[in-house]
Protein backbone atom coordinates (compact mmCIF):
# COMPACT_ATOMS: atom_id res chain seq x y z
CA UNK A 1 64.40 -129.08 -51.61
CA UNK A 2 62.30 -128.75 -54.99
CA UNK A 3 60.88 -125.70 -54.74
CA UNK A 4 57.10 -127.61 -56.03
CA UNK A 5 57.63 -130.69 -53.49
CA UNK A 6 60.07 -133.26 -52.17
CA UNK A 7 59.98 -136.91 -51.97
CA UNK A 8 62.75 -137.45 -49.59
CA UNK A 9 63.36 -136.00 -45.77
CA UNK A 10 67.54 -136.70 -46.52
CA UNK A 11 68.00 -134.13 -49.36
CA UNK A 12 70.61 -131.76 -47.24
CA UNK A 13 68.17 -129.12 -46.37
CA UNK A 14 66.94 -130.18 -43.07
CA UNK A 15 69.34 -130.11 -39.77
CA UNK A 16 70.74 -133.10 -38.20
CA UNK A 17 68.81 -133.49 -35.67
CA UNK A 18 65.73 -133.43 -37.06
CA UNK A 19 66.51 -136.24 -39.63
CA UNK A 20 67.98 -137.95 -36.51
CA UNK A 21 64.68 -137.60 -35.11
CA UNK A 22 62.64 -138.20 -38.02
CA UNK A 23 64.91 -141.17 -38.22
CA UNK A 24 64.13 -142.32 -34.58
CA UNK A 25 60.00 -142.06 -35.10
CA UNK A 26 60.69 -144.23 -38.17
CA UNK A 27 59.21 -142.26 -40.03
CA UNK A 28 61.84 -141.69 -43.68
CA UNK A 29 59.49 -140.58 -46.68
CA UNK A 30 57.01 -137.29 -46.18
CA UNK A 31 53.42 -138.26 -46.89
CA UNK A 32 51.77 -136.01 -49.78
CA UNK A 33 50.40 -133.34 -47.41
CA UNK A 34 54.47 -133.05 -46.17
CA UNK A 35 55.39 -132.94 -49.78
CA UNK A 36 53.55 -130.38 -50.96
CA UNK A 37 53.67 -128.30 -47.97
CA UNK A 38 57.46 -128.13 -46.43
CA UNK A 39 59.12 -125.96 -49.53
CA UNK A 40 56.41 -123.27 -48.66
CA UNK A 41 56.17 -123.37 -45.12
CA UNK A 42 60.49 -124.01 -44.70
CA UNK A 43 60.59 -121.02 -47.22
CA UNK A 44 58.66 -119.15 -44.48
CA UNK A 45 55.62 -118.26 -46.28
CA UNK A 46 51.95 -118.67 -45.24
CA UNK A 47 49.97 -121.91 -45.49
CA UNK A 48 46.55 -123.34 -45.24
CA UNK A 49 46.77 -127.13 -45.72
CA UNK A 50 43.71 -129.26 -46.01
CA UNK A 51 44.29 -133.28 -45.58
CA UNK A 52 41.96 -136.13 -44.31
CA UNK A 53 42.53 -137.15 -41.03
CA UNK A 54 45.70 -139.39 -40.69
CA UNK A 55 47.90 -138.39 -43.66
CA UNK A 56 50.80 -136.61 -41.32
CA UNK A 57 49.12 -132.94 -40.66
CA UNK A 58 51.21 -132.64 -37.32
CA UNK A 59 54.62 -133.08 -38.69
CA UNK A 60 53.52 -130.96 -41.86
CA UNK A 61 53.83 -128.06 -39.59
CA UNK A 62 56.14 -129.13 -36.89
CA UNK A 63 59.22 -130.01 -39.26
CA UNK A 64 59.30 -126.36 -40.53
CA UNK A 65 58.87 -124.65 -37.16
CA UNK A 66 61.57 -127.17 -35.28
CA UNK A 67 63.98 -126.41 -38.54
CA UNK A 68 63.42 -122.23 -38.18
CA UNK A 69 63.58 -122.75 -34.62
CA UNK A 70 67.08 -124.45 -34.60
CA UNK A 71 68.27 -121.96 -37.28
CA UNK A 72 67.49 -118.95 -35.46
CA UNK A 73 68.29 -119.21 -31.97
CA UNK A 74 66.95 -116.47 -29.43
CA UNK A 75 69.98 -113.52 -28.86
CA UNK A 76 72.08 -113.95 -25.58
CA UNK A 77 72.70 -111.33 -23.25
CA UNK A 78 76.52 -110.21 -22.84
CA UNK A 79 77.34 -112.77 -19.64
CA UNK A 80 74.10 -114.10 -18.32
CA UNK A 81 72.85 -116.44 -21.68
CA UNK A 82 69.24 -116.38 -23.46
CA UNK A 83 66.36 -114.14 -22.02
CA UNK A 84 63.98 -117.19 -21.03
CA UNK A 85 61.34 -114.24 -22.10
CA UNK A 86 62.47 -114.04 -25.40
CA UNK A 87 63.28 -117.92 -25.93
CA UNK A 88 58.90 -118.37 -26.92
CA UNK A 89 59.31 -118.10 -31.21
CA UNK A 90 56.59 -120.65 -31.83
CA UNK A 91 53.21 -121.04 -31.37
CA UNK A 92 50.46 -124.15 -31.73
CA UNK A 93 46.74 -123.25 -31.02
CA UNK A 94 44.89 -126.29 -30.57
CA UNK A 95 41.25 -126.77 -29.71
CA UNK A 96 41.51 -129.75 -26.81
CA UNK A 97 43.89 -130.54 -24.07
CA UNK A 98 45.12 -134.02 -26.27
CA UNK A 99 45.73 -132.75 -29.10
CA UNK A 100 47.97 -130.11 -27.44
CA UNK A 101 50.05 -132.64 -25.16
CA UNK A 102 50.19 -135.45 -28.82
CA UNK A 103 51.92 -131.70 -30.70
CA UNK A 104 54.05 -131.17 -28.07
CA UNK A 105 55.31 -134.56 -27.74
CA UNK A 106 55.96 -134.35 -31.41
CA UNK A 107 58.76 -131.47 -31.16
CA UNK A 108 60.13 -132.70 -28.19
CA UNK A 109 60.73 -135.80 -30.44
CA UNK A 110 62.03 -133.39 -33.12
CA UNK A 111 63.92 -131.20 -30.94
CA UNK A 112 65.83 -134.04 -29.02
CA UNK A 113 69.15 -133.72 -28.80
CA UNK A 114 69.28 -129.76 -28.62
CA UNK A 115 68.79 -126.94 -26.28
CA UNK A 116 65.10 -126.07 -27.35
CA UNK A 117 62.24 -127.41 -25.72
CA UNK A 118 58.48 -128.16 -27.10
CA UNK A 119 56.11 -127.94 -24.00
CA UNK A 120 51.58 -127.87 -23.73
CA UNK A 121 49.74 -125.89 -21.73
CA UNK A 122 46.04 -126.59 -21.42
CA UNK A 123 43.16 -125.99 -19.04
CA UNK A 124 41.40 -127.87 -16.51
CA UNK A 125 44.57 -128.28 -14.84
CA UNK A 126 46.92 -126.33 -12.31
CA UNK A 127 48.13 -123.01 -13.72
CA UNK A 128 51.34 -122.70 -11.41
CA UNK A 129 53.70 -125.44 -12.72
CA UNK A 130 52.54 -124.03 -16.41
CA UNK A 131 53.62 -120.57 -15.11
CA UNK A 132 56.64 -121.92 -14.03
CA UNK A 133 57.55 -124.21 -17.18
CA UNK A 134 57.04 -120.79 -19.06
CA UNK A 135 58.76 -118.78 -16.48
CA UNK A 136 61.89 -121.28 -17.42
CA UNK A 137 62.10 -121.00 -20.89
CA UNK A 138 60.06 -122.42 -24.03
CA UNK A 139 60.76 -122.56 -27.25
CA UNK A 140 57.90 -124.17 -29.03
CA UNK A 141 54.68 -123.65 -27.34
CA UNK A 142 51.35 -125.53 -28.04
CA UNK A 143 48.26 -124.47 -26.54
CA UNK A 144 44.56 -124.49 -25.70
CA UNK A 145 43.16 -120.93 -26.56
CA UNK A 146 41.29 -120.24 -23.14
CA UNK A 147 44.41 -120.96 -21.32
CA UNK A 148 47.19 -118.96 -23.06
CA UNK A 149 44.81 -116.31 -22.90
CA UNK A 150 44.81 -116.84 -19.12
CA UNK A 151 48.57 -117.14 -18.81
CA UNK A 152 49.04 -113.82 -20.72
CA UNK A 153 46.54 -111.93 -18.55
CA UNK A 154 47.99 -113.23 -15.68
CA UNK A 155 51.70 -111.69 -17.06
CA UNK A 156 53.52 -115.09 -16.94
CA UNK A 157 53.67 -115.27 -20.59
CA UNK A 158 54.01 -112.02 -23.66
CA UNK A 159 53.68 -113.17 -27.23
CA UNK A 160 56.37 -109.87 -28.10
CA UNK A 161 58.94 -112.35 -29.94
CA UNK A 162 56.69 -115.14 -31.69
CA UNK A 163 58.06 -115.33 -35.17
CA UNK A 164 55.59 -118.78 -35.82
CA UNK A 165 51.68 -119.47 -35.71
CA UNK A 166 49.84 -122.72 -36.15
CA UNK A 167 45.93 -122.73 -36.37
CA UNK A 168 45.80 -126.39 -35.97
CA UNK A 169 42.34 -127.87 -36.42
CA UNK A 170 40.51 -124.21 -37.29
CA UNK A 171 36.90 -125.28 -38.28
CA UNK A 172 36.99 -126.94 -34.82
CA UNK A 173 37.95 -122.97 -33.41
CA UNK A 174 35.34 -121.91 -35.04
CA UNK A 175 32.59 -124.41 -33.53
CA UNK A 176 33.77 -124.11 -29.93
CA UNK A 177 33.51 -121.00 -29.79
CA UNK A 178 37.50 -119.82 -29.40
CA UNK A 179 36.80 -117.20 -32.22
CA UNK A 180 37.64 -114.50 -29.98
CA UNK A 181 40.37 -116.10 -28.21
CA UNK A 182 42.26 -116.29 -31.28
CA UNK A 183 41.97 -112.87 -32.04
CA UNK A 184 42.63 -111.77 -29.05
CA UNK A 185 45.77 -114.06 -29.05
CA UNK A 186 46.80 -112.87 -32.59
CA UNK A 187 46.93 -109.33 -32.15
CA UNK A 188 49.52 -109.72 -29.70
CA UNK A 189 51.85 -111.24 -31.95
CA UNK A 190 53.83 -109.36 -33.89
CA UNK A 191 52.64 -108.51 -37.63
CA UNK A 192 55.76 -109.97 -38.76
CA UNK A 193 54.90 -113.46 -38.54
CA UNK A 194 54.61 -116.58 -40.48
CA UNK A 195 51.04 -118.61 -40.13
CA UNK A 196 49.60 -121.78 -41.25
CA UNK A 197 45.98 -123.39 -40.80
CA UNK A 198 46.01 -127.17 -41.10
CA UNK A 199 42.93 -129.06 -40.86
CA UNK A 200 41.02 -132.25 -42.29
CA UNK A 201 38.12 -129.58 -43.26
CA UNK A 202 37.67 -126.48 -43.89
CA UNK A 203 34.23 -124.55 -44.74
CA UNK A 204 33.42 -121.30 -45.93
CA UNK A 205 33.73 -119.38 -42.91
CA UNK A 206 36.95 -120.88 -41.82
CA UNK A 207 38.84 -120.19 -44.94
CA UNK A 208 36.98 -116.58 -44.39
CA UNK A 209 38.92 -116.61 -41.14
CA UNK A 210 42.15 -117.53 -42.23
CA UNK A 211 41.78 -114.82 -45.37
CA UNK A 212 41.90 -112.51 -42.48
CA UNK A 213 44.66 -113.28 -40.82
CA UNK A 214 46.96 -114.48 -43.86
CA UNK A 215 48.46 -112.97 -46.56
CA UNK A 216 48.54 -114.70 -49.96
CA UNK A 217 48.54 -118.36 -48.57
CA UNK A 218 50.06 -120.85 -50.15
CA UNK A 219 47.27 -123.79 -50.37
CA UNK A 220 47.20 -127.30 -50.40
CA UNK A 221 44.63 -129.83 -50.49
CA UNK A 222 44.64 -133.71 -50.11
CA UNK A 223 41.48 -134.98 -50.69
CA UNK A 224 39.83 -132.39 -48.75
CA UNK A 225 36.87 -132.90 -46.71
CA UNK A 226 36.55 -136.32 -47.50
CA UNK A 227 37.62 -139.60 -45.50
CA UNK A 228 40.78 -141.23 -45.97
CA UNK A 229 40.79 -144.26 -48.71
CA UNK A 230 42.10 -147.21 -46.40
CA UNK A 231 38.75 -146.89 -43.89
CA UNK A 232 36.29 -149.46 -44.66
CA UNK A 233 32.72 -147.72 -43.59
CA UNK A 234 29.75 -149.60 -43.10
CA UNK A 235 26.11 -148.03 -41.77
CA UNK A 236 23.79 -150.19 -39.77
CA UNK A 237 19.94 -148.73 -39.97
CA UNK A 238 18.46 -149.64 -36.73
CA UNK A 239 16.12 -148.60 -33.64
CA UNK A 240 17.34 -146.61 -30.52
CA UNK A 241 16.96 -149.67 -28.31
CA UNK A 242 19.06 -151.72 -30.88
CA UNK A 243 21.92 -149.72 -30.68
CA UNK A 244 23.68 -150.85 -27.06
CA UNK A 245 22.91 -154.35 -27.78
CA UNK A 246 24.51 -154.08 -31.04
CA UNK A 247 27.52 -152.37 -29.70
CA UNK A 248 27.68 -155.63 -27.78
CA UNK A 249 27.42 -157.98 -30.60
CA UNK A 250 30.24 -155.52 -32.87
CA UNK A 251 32.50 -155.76 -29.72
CA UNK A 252 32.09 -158.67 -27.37
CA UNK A 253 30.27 -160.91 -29.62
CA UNK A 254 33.40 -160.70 -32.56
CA UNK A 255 35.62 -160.30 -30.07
CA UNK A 256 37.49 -157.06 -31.82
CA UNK A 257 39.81 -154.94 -29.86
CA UNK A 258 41.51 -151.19 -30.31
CA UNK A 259 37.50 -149.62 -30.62
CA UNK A 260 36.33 -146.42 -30.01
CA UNK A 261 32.18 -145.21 -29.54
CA UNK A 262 31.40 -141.76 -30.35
CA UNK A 263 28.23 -140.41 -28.95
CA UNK A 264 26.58 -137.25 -29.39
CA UNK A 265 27.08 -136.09 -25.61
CA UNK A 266 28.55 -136.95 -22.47
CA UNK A 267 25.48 -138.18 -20.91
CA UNK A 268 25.29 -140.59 -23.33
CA UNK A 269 28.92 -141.62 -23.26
CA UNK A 270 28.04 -142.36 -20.01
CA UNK A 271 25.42 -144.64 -20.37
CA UNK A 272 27.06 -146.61 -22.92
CA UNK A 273 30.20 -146.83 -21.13
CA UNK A 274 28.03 -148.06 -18.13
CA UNK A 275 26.46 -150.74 -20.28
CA UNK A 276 29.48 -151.90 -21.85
CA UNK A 277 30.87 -152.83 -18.54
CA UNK A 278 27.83 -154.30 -17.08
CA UNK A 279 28.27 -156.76 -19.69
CA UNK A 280 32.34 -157.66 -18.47
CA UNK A 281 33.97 -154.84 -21.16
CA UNK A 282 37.35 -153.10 -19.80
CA UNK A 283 35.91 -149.69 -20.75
CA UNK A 284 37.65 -146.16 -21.05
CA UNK A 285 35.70 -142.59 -20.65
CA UNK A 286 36.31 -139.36 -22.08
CA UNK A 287 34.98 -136.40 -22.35
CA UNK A 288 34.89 -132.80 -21.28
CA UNK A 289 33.59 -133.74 -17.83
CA UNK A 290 36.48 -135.85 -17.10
CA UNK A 291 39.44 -134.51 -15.01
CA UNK A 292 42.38 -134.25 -17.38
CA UNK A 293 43.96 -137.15 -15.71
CA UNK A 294 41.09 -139.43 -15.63
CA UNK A 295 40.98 -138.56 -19.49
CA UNK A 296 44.86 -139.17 -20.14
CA UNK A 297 44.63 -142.47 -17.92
CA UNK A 298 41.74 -144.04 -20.23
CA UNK A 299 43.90 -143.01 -23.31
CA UNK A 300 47.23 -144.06 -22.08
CA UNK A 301 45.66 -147.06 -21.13
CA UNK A 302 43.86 -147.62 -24.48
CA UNK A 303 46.44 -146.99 -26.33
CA UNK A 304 48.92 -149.35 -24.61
CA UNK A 305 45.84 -152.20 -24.91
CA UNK A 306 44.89 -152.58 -21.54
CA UNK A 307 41.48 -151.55 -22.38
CA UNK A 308 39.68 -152.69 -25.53
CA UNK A 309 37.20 -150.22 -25.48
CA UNK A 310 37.33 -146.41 -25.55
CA UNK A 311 33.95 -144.80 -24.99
CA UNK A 312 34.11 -140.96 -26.12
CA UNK A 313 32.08 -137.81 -27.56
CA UNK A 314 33.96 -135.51 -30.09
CA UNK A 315 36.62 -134.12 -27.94
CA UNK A 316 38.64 -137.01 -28.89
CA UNK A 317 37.70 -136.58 -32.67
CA UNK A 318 40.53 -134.49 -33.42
CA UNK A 319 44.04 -135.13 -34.21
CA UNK A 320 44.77 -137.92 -32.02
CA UNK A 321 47.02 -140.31 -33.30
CA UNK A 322 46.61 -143.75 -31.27
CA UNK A 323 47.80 -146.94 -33.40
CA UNK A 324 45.74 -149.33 -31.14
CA UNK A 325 42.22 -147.59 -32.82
CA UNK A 326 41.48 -150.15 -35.47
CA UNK A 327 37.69 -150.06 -35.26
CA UNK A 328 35.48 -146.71 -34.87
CA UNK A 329 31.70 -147.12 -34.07
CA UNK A 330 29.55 -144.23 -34.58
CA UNK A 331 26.73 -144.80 -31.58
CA UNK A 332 25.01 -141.69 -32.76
CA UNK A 333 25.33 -139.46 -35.59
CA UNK A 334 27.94 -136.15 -34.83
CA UNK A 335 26.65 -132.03 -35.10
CA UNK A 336 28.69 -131.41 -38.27
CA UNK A 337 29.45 -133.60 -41.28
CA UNK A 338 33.35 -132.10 -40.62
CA UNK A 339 33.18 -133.73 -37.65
CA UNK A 340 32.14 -137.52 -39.23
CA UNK A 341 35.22 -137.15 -41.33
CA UNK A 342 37.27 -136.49 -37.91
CA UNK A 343 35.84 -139.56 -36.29
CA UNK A 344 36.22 -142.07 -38.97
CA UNK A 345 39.54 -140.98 -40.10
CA UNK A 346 41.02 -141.78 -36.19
CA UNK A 347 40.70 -146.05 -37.34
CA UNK A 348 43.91 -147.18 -39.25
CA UNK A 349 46.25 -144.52 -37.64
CA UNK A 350 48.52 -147.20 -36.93
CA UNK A 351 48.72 -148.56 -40.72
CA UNK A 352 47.03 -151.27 -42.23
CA UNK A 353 43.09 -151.06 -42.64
CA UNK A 354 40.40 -149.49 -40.55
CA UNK A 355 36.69 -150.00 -40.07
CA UNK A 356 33.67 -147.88 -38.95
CA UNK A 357 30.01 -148.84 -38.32
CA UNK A 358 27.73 -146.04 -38.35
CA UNK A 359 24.48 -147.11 -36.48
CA UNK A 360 21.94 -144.66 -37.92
CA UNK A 361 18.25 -144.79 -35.91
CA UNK A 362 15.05 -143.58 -37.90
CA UNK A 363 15.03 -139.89 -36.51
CA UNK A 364 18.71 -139.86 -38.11
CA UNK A 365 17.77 -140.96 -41.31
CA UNK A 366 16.99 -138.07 -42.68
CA UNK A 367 20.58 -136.59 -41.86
CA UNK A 368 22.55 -139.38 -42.80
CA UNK A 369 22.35 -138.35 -46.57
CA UNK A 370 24.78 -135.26 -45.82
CA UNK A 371 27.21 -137.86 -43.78
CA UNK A 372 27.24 -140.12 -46.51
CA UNK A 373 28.23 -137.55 -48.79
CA UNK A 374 31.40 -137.04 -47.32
CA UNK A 375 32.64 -140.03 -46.91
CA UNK A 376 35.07 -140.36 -49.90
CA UNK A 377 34.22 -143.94 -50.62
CA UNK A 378 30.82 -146.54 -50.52
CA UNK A 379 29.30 -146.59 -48.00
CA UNK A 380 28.33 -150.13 -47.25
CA UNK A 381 24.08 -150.40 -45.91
CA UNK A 382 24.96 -153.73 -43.75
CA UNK A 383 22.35 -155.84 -42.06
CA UNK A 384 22.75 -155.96 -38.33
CA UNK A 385 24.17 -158.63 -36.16
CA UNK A 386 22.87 -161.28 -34.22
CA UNK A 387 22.11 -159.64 -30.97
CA UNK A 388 18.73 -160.69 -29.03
CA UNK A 389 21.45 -162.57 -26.40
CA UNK A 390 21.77 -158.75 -25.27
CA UNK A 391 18.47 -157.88 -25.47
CA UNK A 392 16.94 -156.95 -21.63
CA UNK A 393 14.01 -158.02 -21.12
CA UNK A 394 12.14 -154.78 -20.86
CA UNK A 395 13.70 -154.30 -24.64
CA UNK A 396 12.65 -157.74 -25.44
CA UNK A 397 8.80 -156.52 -24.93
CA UNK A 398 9.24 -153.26 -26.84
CA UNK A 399 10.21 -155.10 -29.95
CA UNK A 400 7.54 -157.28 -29.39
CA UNK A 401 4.98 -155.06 -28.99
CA UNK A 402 6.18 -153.20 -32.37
CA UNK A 403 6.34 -156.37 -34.11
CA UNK A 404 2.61 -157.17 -33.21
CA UNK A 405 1.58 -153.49 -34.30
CA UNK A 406 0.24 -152.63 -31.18
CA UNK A 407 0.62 -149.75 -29.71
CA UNK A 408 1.16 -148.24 -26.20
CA UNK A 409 -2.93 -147.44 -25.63
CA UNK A 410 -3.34 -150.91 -26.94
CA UNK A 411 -0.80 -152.33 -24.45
CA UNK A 412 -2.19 -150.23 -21.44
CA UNK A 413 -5.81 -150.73 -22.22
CA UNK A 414 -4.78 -155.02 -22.44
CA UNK A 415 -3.38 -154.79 -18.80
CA UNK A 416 -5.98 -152.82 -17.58
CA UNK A 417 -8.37 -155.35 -18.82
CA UNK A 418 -6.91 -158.41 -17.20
CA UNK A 419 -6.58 -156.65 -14.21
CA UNK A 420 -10.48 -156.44 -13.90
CA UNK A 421 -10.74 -159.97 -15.37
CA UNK A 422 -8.69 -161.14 -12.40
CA UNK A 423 -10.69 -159.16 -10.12
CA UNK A 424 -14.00 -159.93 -11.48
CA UNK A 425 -12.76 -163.71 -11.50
CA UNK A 426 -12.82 -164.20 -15.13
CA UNK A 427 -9.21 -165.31 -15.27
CA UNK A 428 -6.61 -164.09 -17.47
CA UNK A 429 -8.07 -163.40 -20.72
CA UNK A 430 -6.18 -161.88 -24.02
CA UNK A 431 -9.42 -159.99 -25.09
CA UNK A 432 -9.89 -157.11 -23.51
CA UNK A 433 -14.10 -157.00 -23.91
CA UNK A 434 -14.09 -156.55 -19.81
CA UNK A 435 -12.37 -153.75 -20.41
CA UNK A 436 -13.34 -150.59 -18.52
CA UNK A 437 -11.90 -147.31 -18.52
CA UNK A 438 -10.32 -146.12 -15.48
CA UNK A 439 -12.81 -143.17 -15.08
CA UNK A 440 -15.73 -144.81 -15.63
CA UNK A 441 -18.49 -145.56 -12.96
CA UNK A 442 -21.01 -148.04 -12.84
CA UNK A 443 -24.13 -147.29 -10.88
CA UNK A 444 -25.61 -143.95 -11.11
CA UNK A 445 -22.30 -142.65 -12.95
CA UNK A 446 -20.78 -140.78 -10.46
CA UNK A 447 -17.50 -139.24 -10.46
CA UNK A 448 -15.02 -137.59 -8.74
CA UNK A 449 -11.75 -135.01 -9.69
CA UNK A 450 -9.22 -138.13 -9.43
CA UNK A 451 -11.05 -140.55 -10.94
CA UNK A 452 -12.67 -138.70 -14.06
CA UNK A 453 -8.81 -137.51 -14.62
CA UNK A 454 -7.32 -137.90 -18.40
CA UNK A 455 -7.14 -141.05 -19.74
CA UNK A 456 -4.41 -139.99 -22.16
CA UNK A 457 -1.38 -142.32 -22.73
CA UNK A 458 2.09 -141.27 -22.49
CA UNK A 459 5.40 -143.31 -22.10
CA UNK A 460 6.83 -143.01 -18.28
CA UNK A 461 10.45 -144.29 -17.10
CA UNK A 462 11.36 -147.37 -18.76
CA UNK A 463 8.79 -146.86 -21.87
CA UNK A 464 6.16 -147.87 -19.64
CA UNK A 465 2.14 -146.64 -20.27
CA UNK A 466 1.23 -144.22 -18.17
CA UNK A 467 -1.95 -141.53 -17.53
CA UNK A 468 -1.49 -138.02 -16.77
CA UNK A 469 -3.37 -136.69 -14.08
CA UNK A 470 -5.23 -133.18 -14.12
CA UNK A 471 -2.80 -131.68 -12.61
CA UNK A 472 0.08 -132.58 -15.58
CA UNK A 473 -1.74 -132.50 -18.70
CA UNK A 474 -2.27 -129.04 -20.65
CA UNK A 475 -5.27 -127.08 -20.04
CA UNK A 476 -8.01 -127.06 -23.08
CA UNK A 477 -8.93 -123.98 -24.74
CA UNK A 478 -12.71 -123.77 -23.09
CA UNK A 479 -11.66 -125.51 -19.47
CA UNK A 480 -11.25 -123.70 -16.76
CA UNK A 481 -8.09 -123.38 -14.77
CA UNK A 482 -8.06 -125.87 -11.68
CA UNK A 483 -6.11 -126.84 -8.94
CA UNK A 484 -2.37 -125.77 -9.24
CA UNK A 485 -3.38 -123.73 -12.82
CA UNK A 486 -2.44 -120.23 -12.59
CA UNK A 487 -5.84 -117.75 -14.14
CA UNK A 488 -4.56 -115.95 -16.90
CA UNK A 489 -4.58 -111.92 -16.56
CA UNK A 490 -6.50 -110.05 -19.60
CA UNK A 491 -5.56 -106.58 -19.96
């Protein structure tokens, strides 16, 4: 290969079976991350490459470790073959269980046709058959940091004869915490070793992290830190209780297909999942509360377009590669502005154009700025849909009441008065001038504890008015303590 790049997998320097691989995935010219990278990383030096999300990362890194694998098999022993303790020469560190199983599934695609084998090993799932894989034989070996860490305290794996490293996805490390499972997972591989960090981002204390562990890297960058070009992204500027019903509109009312929701956390992948069904939506779930084969059923499933809809938080942000995603909806804004760039570049995977909607609420607009600034291209300010069809009613009298300018005092104080009206046989009036406060007293102004209790408004389940009793409200600075209000001690 040219020693600067190559434009062309069949130039004589890869083996056989990888181009008969490559050849099988269809895949025949190396994308510009693969271009730049493979003389460095097949010449067995050290590499950080930065790419947006979807430009061929993965086979960046698993082409040169498949290609040193198959050129330097593991030493037999005189009569009984290869040491299955010695076969593990390559190692994949990824941050989440799919990620893991999509790189493994890679080299086995490579690596088809020979005696090495590409296998995952993850958590949240039994640790006997992934002792037993191990305890086989494995040549390439992708993994979740927590549970290779597991594995080797256990003694059903040593890390004595890994030649290979891959920091795959490294900022993402960094944020989950698996800092010191990667040291503790890298100094128990042997000094003479080749490493790489690949990623779609990479901030200042990443690159700090992989200046410790590498030794005059070779670097590339593709656009770093940016989105790729062929995602259309769009931001719709609306209320929290806008958001589900515009999901609705996006989705059912256009009818699109191959989507995926981010939200912020589970609990609210949850509830959007739930509405999105409620409403007829085939509907997949993921996130890190999800058994790891509820989680691979609502991909496989997605993926195969059985389900339109994947609902999911950021665990399924990076490095997935699923054709069928040709729309992404942001249903809340991410943590990290690396982590925007992750989500948006997962549309268009499959080739062809992608689309995102951002739906940004007015406590997020003061965020969105940084977003925006990453985003490689315009960002399109769109005016929402048509959606009061998905409106609930309870929603239906929130926007009213914010379109009138009143407020929830307003609103309480208004039922309050008919209430009286109707009792006092007035009727149902809209002015509230028979209004009377709840702890008032006619007569000789009497009062007791539970009447004469705050009158201050706050918003109860279902944005409903509500007064807090004595017992719930905060104590004033010259009131005394009452019931259920602890006396504070003085010194």
């Amino acid at each position: 290969m040219n020693p600067e790049h190559t434009n062309s997998f069949d130039e004589g320097s890869l083996n056989p079976i990888l181009l008969r691989g490559l050849g099988q995935m269809g895949i025949k010219t190396p994308t510009p991350i693969q271009q730049q990278s493979l003389p460095a990383t097949l010449a067995g030096r050290d590499v950080v490459g930065i790419a947006p999300t979807g430009t061929g990362k993965t086979l960046a890194y698993v082409i040169p470790l498949a290609q040193q694998l198959l050129a330097a098999p593991p030493p037999k022993r005189p009569g009984r073959g290869v040491d299955p303790g010695h076969r593990l020469r390559a190692l994949v560190l990824c941050p989440v269980r799919e990620l893991a199983q999509q790189v493994a599934e890679e080299g086995r695609h490579l690596l088809k046709g020979s005696v090495l084998r590409s296998q995952a090993v993850y958590g949240k799932s039994a640790l006997r058959p992934q002792r037993d894989m191990i305890a086989d034989g494995v040549d390439l070996l992708v993994g979740t940091p927590g549970r290779l860490r597991e594995l080797i305290n256990c003694g059903s794996m040593s890390l004595a004869h890994v030649r290979h490293v891959v920091v795959d996805e490294g900022d993402r490390m960094l944020d989950m915490g698996f800092l010191p499972q990667v040291r503790y997972l890298l100094a128990r591989v042997p000094a003479e070793r080749q490493m790489m960090f690949f990623s779609a981002t990479m901030p200042p204390p990443v690159s700090q992290l992989a200046s410790d562990f590498l030794e005059t890297p070779y670097r590339v960058e593709i656009g770093a830190n940016t989105v790729v070009k062929h995602v259309g992204q769009n931001s719709i500027h609306v209320s929290e209780i806008l958001k589900v019903p515009i999901l609705l509109a996006l989705v059912k009312g256009e009818s699109r297909e191959g989507v995926i929701i981010y939200a912020r956390t589970r609990r609210r992948a949850g509830w959007v999942a739930t509405a999105l069904r409620r409403h007829g939506l085939s509907v997949g779930l993921v996130h890190g509360n999800r058994s790891q084969a509820q989680r691979q059923l609502a991909i496989k499933r997605f993926a195969d377009g059985e389900i339109p809809v994947l609902v999911a938080t950021d665990v399924a942000a990076r490095g997935l590669h699923i054709p069928a995603i040709r729309t992404v909806i942001n249903y809340d804004l991410p943590v990290s502005v690396e982590e925007y760039v992750h989500r948006v570049g997962r549309a268009g995977h499959g080739g062809g154009f992608g689309e995102s909607f951002t739906l940004v609420s007015p406590r997020e607009e003061d965020h969105w700025p940084r977003f925006r600034s990453v985003a490689g291209s315009k960002v399109d300010v769109i005016e929402p849909p048509e959606c009061e069809q998905w409106l609930r009613p309870i929603d239906l009298e929130r926007i009213a009441r914010t379109r009138a300018g009143t407020k929830a005092l307003h609103q309480f104080k208004l039922k309050q008065g008919r209430h009286n009206d109707r009792a006092s046989g007035r009727g149902d009036s809209d002015d509230t001038e028979g209004f009377r406060h709840p702890s008032s007293r006619s007569g000789s102004g009497g009062s007791n504890k539970k009447d004469s209790a705050s009158s201050e408004v706050k918003f109860g389940a279902r944005g409903k008015a509500a007064r807090r009793t004595r017992k719930q409200r905060p104590i004033g600075k010259n009131e005394k303590p009452g019931g259920g209000v602890r006396r504070i001690k003085k010194d």
